[in-house]
N, C-alpha and C. Protein backbone atom coordinates (compact mmCIF):
# COMPACT_ATOMS: atom_id res chain seq x y z
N UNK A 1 11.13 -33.76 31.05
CA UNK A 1 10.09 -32.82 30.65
C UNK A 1 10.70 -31.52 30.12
N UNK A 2 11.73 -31.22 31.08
CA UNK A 2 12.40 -29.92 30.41
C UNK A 2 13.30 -29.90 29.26
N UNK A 3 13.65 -30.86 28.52
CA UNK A 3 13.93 -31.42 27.25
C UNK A 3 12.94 -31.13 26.30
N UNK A 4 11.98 -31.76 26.71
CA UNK A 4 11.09 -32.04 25.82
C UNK A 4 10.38 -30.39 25.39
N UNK A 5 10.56 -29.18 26.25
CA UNK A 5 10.39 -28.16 26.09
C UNK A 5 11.27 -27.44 24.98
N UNK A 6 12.54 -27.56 25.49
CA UNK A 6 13.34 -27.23 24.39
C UNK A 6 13.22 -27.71 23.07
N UNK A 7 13.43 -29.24 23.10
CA UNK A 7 13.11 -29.07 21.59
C UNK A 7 12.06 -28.42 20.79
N UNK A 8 10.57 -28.98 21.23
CA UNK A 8 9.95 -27.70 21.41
C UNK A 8 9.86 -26.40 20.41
N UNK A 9 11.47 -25.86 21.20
CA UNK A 9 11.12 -24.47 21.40
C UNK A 9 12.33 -24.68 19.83
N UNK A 10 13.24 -25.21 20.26
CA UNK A 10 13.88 -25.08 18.51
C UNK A 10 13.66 -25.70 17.69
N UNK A 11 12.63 -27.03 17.43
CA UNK A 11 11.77 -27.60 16.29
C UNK A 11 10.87 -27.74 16.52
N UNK A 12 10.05 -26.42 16.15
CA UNK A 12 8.54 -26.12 16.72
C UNK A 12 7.71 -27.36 16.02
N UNK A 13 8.07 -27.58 14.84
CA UNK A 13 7.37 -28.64 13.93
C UNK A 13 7.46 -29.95 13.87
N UNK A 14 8.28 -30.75 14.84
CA UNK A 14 8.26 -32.00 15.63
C UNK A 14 7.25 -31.85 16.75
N UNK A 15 6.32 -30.78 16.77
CA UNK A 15 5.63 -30.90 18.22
C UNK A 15 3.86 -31.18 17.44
N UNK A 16 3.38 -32.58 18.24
CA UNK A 16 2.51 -32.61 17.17
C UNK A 16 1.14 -32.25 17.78
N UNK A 17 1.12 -31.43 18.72
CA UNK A 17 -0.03 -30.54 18.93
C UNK A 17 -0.24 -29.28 18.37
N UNK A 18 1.24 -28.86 17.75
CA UNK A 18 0.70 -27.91 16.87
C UNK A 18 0.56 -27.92 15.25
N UNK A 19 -0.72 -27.24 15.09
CA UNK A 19 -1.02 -27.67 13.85
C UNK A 19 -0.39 -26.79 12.22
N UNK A 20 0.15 -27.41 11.44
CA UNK A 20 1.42 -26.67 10.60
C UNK A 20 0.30 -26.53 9.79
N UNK A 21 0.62 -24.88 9.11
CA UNK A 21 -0.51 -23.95 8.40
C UNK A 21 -0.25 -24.75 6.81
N UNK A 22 0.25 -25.67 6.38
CA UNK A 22 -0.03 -26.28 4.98
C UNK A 22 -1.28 -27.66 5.50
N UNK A 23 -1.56 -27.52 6.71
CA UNK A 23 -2.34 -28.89 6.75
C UNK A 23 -3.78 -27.97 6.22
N UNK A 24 -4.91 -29.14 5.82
CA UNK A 24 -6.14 -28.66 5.48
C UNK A 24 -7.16 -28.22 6.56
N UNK A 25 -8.19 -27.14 6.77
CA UNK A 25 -8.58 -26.54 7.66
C UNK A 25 -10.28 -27.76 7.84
N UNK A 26 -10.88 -28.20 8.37
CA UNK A 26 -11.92 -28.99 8.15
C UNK A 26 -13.08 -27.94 7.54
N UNK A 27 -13.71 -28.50 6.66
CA UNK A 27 -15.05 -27.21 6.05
C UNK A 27 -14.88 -26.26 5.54
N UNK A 28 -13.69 -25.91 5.08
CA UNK A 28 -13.00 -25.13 4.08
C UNK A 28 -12.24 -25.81 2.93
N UNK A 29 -12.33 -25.54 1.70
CA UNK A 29 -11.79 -26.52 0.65
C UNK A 29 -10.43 -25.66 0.42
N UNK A 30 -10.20 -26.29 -0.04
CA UNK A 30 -8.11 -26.05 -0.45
C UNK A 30 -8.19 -25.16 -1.32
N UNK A 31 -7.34 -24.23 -2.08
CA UNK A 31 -7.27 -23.58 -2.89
C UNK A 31 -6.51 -24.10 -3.88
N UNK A 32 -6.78 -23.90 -5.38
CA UNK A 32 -5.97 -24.87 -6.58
C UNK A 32 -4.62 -24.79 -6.38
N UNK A 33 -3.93 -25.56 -6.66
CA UNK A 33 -2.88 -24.96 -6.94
C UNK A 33 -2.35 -24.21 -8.29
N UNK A 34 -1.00 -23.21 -8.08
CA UNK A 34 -1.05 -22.69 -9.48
C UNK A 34 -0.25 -23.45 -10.23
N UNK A 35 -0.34 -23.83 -11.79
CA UNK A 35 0.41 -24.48 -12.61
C UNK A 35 1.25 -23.32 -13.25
N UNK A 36 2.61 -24.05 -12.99
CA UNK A 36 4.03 -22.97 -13.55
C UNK A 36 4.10 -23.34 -14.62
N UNK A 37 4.63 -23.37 -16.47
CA UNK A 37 5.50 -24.08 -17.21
C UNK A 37 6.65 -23.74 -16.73
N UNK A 38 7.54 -25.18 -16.55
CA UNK A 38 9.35 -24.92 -16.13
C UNK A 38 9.71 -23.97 -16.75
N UNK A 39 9.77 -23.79 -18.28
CA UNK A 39 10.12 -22.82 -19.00
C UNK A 39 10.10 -21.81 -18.89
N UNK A 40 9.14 -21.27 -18.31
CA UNK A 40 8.86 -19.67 -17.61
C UNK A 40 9.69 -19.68 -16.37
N UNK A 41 10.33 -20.61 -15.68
CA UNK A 41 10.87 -20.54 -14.30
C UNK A 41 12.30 -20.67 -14.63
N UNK A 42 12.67 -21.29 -15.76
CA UNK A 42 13.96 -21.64 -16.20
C UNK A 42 14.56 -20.93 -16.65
N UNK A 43 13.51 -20.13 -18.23
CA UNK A 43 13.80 -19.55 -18.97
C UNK A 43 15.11 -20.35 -20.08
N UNK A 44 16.10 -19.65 -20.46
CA UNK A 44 16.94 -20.83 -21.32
C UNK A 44 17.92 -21.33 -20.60
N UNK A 45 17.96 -21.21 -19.04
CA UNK A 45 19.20 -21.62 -18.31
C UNK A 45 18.38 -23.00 -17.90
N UNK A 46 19.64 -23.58 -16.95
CA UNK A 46 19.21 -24.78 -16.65
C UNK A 46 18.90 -24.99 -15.29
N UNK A 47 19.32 -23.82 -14.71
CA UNK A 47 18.86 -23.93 -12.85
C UNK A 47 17.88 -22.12 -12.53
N UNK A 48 17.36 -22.46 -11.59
CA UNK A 48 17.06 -21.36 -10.76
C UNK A 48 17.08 -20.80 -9.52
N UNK A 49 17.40 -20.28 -9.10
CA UNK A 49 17.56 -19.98 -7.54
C UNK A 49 16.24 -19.72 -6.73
N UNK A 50 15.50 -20.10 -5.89
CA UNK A 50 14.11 -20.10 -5.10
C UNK A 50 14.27 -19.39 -3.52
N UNK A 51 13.93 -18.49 -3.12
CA UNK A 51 13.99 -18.23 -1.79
C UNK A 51 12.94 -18.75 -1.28
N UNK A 52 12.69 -19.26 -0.04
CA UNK A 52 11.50 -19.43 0.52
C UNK A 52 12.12 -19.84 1.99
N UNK A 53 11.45 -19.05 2.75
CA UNK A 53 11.17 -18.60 4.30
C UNK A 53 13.33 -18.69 4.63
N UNK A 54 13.73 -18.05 4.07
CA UNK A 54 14.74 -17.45 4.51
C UNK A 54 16.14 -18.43 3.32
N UNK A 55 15.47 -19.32 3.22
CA UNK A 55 16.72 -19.98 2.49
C UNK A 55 16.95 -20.21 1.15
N UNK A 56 17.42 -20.65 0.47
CA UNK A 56 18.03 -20.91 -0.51
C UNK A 56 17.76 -21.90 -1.25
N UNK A 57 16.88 -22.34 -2.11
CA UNK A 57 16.47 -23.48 -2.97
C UNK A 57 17.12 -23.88 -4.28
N UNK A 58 17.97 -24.42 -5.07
CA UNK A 58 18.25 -24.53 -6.72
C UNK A 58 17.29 -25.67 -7.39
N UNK A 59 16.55 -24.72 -7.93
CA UNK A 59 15.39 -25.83 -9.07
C UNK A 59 16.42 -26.16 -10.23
N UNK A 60 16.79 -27.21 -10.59
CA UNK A 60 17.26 -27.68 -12.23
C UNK A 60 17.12 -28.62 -12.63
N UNK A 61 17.24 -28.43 -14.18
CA UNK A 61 16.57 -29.39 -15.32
C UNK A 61 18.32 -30.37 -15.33
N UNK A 62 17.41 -31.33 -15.30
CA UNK A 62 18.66 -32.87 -15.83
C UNK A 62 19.06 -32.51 -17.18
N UNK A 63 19.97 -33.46 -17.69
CA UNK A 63 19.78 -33.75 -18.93
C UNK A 63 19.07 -34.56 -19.40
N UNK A 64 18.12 -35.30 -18.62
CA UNK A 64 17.34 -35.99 -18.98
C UNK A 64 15.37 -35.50 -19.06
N UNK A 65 16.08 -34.24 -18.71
CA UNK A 65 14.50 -33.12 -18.21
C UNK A 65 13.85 -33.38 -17.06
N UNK A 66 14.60 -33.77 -16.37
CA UNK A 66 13.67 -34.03 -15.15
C UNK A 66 14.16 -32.69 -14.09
N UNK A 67 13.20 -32.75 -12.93
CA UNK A 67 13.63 -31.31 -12.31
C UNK A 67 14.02 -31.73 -11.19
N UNK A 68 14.95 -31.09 -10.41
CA UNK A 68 15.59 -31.45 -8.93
C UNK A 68 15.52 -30.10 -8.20
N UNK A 69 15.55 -30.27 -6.85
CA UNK A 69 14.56 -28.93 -6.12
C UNK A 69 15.73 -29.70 -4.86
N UNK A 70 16.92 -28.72 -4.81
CA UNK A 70 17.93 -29.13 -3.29
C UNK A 70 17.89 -27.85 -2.77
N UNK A 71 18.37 -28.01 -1.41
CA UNK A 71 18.60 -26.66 -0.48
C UNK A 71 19.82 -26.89 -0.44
C-alpha cells in the first residue's frame, strides 16, 4: 500500500482516480482547436524549439515534409 502511495506521489498521472485536465468535462463542449500553418512555426528553417510545462520539444520538417515532434 505504501508503494502504491509513492508512486502516486511521483507519477501523479498513472493514478487513475485522478482526472487529467486534457480529458473532456461532461456538458461542456471542447473548445476548437487552433490551426497553425507549419510555415509560420518553421519559418525558413527546418526545426523549432517548443517549451511546454518545463521541457524541451524539437518540431521538424523531413525531407520528405513530414513533421516530427521529440523531447
Amino acid at each position: 500500500m505504501q508503494i502504491r502511495t509513492i508512486l502516486n506521489s511521483i507519477m501523479p498521472d498513472m493514478n487513475p482516480k485522478r482526472k487529467r485536465p486534457d480529458q473532456p468535462v461532461p456538458g461542456i463542449p471542447a473548445p476548437e482547436p487552433a490551426v497553425l500553418e507549419s510555415r509560420h512555426l518553421l519559418g525558413e528553417g527546418a526545426e523549432v524549439l517548443i517549451r511546454h510545462e518545463g521541457r524541451i520539444y524539437r518540431l521538424r520538417r523531413t525531407r520528405l515534409g513530414k513533421l516530427i515532434l521529440t523531447a
